[in-house]
Protein backbone atom coordinates (compact mmCIF):
# COMPACT_ATOMS: atom_id res chain seq x y z
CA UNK A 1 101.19 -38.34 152.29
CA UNK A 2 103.89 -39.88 154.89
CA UNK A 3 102.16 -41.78 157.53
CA UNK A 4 104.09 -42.17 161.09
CA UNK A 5 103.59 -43.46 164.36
CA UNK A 6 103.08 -40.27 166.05
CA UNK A 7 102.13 -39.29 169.10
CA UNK A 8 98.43 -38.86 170.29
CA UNK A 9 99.05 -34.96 171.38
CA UNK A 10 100.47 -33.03 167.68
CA UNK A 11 101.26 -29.34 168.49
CA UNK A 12 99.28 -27.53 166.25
CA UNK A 13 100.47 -24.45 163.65
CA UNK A 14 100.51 -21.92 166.85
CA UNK A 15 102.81 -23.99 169.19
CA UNK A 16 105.48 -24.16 166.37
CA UNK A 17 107.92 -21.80 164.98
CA UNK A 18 106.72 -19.81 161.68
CA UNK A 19 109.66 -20.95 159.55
CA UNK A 20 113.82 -21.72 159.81
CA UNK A 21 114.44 -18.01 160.86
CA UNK A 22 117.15 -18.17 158.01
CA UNK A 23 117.24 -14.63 156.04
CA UNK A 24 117.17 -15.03 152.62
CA UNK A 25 120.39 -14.30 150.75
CA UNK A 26 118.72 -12.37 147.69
CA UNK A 27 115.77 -10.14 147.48
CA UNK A 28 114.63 -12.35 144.69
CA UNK A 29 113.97 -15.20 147.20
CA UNK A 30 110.86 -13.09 148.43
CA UNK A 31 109.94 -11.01 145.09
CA UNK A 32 109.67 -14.17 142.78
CA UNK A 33 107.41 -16.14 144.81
CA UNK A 34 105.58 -12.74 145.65
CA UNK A 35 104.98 -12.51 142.04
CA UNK A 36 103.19 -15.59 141.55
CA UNK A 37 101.15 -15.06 144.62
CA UNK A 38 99.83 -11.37 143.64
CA UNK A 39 98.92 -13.36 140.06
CA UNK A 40 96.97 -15.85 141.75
CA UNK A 41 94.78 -13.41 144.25
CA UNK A 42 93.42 -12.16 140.74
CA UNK A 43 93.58 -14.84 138.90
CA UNK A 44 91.74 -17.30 141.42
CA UNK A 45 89.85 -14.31 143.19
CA UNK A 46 86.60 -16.13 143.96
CA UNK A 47 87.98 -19.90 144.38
CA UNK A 48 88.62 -20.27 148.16
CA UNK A 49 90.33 -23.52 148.26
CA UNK A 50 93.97 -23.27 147.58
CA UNK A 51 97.09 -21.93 149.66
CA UNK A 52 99.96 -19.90 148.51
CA UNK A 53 102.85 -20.16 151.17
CA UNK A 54 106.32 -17.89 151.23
CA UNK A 55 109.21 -18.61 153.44
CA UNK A 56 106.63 -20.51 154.91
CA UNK A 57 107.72 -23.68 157.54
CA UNK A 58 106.12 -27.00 156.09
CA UNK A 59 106.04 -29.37 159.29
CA UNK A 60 105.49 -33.19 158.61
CA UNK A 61 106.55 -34.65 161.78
CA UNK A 62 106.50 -33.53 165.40
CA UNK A 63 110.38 -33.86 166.35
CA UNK A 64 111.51 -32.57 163.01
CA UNK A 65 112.25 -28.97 162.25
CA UNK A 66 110.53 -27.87 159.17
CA UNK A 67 111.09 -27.66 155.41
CA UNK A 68 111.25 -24.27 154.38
CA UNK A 69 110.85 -23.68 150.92
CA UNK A 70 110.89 -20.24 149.06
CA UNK A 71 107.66 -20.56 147.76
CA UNK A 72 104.71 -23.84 147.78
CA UNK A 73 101.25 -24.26 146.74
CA UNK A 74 98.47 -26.31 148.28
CA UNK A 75 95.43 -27.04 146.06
CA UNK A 76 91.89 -28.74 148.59
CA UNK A 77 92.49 -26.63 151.49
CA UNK A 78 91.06 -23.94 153.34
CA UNK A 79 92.66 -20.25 151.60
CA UNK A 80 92.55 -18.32 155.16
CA UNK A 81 92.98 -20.72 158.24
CA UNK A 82 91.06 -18.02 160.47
CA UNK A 83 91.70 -14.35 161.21
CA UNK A 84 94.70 -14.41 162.32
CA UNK A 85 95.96 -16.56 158.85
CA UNK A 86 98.26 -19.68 158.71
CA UNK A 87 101.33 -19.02 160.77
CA UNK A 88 102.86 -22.28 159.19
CA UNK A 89 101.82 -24.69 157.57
CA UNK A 90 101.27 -28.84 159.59
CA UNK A 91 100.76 -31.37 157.28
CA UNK A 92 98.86 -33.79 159.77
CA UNK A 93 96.34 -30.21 160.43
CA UNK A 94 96.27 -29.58 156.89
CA UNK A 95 96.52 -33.11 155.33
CA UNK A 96 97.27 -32.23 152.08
CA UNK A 97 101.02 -32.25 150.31
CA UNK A 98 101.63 -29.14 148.69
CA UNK A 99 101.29 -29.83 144.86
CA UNK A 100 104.52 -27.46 144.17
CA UNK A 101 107.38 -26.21 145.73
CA UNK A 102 109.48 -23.44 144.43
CA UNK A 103 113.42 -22.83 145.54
CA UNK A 104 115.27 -19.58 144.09
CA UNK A 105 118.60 -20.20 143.80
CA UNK A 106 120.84 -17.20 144.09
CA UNK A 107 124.10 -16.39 145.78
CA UNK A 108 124.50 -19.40 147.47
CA UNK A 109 123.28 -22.96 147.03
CA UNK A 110 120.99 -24.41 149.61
CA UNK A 111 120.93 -28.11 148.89
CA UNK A 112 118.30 -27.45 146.21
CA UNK A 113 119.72 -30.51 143.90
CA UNK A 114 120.92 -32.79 147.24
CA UNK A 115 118.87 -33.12 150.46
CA UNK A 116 116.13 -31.03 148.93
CA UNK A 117 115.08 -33.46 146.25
CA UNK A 118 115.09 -36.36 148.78
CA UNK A 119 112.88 -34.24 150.74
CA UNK A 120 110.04 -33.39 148.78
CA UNK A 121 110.11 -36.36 147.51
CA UNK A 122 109.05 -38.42 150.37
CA UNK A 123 106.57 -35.84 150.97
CA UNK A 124 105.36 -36.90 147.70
CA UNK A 125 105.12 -33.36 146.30
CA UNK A 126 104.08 -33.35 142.45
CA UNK A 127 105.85 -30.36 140.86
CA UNK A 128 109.46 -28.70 142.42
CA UNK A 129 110.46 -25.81 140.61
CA UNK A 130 114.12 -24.14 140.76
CA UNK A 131 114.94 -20.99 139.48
CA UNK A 132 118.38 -19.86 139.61
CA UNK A 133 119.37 -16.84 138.29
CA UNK A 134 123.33 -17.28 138.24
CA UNK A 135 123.01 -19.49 134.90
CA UNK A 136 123.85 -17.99 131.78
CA UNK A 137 124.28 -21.46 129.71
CA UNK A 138 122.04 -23.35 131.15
CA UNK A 139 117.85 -22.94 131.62
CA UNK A 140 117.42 -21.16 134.37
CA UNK A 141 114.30 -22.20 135.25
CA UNK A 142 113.77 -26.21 136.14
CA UNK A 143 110.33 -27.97 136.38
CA UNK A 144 110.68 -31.84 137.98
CA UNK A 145 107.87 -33.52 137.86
CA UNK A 146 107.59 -37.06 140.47
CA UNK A 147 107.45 -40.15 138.94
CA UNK A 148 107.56 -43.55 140.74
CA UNK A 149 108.72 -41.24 143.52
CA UNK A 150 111.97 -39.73 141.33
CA UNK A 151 111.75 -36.24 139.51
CA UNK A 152 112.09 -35.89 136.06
CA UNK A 153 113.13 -33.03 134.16
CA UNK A 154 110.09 -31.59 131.96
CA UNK A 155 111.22 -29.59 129.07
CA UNK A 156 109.73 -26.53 128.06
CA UNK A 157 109.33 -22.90 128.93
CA UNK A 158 106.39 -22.40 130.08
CA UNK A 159 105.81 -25.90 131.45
CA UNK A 160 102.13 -26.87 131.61
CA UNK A 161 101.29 -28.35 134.88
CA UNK A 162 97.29 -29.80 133.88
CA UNK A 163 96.89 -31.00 137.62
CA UNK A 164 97.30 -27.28 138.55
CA UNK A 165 95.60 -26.15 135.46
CA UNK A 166 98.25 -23.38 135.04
CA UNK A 167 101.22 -23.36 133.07
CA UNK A 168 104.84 -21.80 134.74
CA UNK A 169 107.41 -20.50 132.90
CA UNK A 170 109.99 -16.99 132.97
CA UNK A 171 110.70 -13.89 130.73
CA UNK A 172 111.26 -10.53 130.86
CA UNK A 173 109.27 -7.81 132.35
CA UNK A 174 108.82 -5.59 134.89
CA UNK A 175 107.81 -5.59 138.51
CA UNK A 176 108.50 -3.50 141.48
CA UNK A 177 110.13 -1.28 139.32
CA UNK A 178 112.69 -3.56 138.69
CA UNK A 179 112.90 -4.78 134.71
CA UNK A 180 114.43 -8.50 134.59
CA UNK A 181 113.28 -11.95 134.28
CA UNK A 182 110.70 -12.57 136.04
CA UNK A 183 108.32 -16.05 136.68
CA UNK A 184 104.84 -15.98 135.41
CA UNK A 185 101.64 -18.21 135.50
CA UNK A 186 100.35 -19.15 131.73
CA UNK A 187 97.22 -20.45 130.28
CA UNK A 188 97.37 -24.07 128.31
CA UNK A 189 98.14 -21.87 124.77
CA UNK A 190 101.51 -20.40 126.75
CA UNK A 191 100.08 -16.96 127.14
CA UNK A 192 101.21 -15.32 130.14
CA UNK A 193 98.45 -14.28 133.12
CA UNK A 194 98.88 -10.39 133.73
CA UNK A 195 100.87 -9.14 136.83
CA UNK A 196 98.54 -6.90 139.29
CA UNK A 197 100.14 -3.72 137.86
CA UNK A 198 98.92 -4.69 134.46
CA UNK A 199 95.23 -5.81 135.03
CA UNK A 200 95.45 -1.94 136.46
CA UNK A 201 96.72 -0.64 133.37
CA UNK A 202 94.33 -3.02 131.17
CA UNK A 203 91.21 -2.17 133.23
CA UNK A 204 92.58 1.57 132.68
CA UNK A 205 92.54 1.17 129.16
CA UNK A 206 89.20 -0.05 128.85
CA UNK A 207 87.77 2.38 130.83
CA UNK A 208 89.51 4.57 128.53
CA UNK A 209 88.18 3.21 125.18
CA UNK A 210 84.32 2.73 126.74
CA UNK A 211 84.79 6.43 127.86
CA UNK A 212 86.04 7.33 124.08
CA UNK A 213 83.47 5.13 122.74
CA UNK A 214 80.68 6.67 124.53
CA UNK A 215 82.10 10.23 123.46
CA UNK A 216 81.68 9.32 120.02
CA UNK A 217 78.53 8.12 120.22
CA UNK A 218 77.28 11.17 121.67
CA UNK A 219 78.90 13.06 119.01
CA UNK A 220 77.71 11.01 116.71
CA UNK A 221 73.75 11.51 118.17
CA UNK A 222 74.16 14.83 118.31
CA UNK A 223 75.14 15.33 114.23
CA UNK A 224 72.06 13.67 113.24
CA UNK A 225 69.68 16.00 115.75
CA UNK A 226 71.74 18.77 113.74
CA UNK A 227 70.85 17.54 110.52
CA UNK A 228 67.54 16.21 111.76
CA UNK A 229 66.95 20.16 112.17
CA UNK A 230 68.62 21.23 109.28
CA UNK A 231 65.97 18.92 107.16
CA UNK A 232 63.32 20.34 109.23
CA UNK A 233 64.35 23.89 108.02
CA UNK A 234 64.64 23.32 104.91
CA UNK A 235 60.86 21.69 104.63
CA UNK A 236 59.46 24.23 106.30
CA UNK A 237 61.30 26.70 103.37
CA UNK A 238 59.26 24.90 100.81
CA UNK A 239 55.93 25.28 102.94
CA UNK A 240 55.87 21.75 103.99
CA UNK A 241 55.23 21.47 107.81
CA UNK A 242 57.94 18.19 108.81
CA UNK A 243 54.73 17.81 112.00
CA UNK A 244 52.85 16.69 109.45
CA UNK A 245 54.95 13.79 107.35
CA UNK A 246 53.98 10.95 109.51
């Protein structure tokens, strides 16, 4: 955590602007970080301490304007600020360093590998992720981890990130209609966390099977009253009264 000499008065989230008020150059800038949001409201439905920000202003000092990353999570905090929801997000409110940041790089570079990695690392966040989707020879996604207060380059795809407890990585699937590469959350093994639109389609299925299931064992119940009174027939043929075979 940077520690100033600031003022006694700090403006708080309300007093200060939500982010840069620079558009983002490519819908992807929104969707990707969107993505791993919508994972984590399932995923971490009933935890209530961690923060998922987008486009979201990160302010760590009074007379500076604020880092806006694409995407950023914050693990020890409060989930909803209050009713009205974080408008941005203070660092000397909040006190905690988001544990990740996440830049999408697409038309246009933003100083993701210049002033960007200076900056996030004197905040002294953990994980920065960059995803840029105009490499064809290269990986397009990057995971830098800090250490000794200079990232380094973990390999891998998905990257495990144990002080998260979640592993992110990219691949191809489908979401918002749109089939591409997408990034996904994954469990220590490397399998991927379903998107929102497949927990739907999962929880469909099952309903579907138990329903199916549930058929057949009704089916099934009602063969053996059938031959349960085809026996009784039968005994009754011979003389024998099935009331009395107890």
């Amino acid at each position: 955590m940077l520690e100033y000499n600031l003022p006694r008065y700090l403006p708080s989230a309300e007093e200060l602007p939500d982010s840069d008020e620079t558009p983002v150059d490519n819908e992807l800038q929104e969707l990707i970080p969107s993505l791993l949001k919508a994972i984590l409201l399932i995923l971490w439905a009933e935890r209530m301490d961690w923060f998922f920000g987008i486009d979201m202003g990160i302010y760590y000092h009074p007379d500076q304007p604020p880092i806006v990353p694409d995407g950023f999570l914050s693990l020890g905090v409060e989930r909803f600020y209050d009713e009205e929801l974080r408008p941005s997000y203070v660092l000397w409110d909040e006190k905690v360093v988001p544990i990740l940041v996440l830049e999408v790089v697409s038309r246009n570079y933003r100083k993701e590998y210049t002033d960007k990695f200076n900056d996030y690392a004197n905040l002294g966040v953990l994980y920065y992720v960059i995803y840029s989707s105009r490499r064809r020879r290269k990986p397009r996604l990057e995971v830098h981890k800090l250490v000794n207060g200079q990232y380094k380059l973990l390999e891998g795809n998905p990257v495990w990130l144990p002080e998260i407890g979640l592993g992110i990585g990219c691949e191809r699937g489908n979401y918002c209609g749109v089939t591409r590469e997408w990034l996904y959350w994954y469990d220590e093994e490397g399998k991927r966390y379903p998107t929102p639109q497949e927990q739907i389609q999962q929880e469909a299925q099952r309903a579907q099977q138990e329903a199916q299931r549930a058929q057949q064992e009704a089916q099934r119940a009602q063969q053996a009253e059938q031959r349960a009174q085809r026996l009784a027939e039968k005994l009754r043929e011979l003389g024998i009264d099935p009331e009395n075979l107890d």
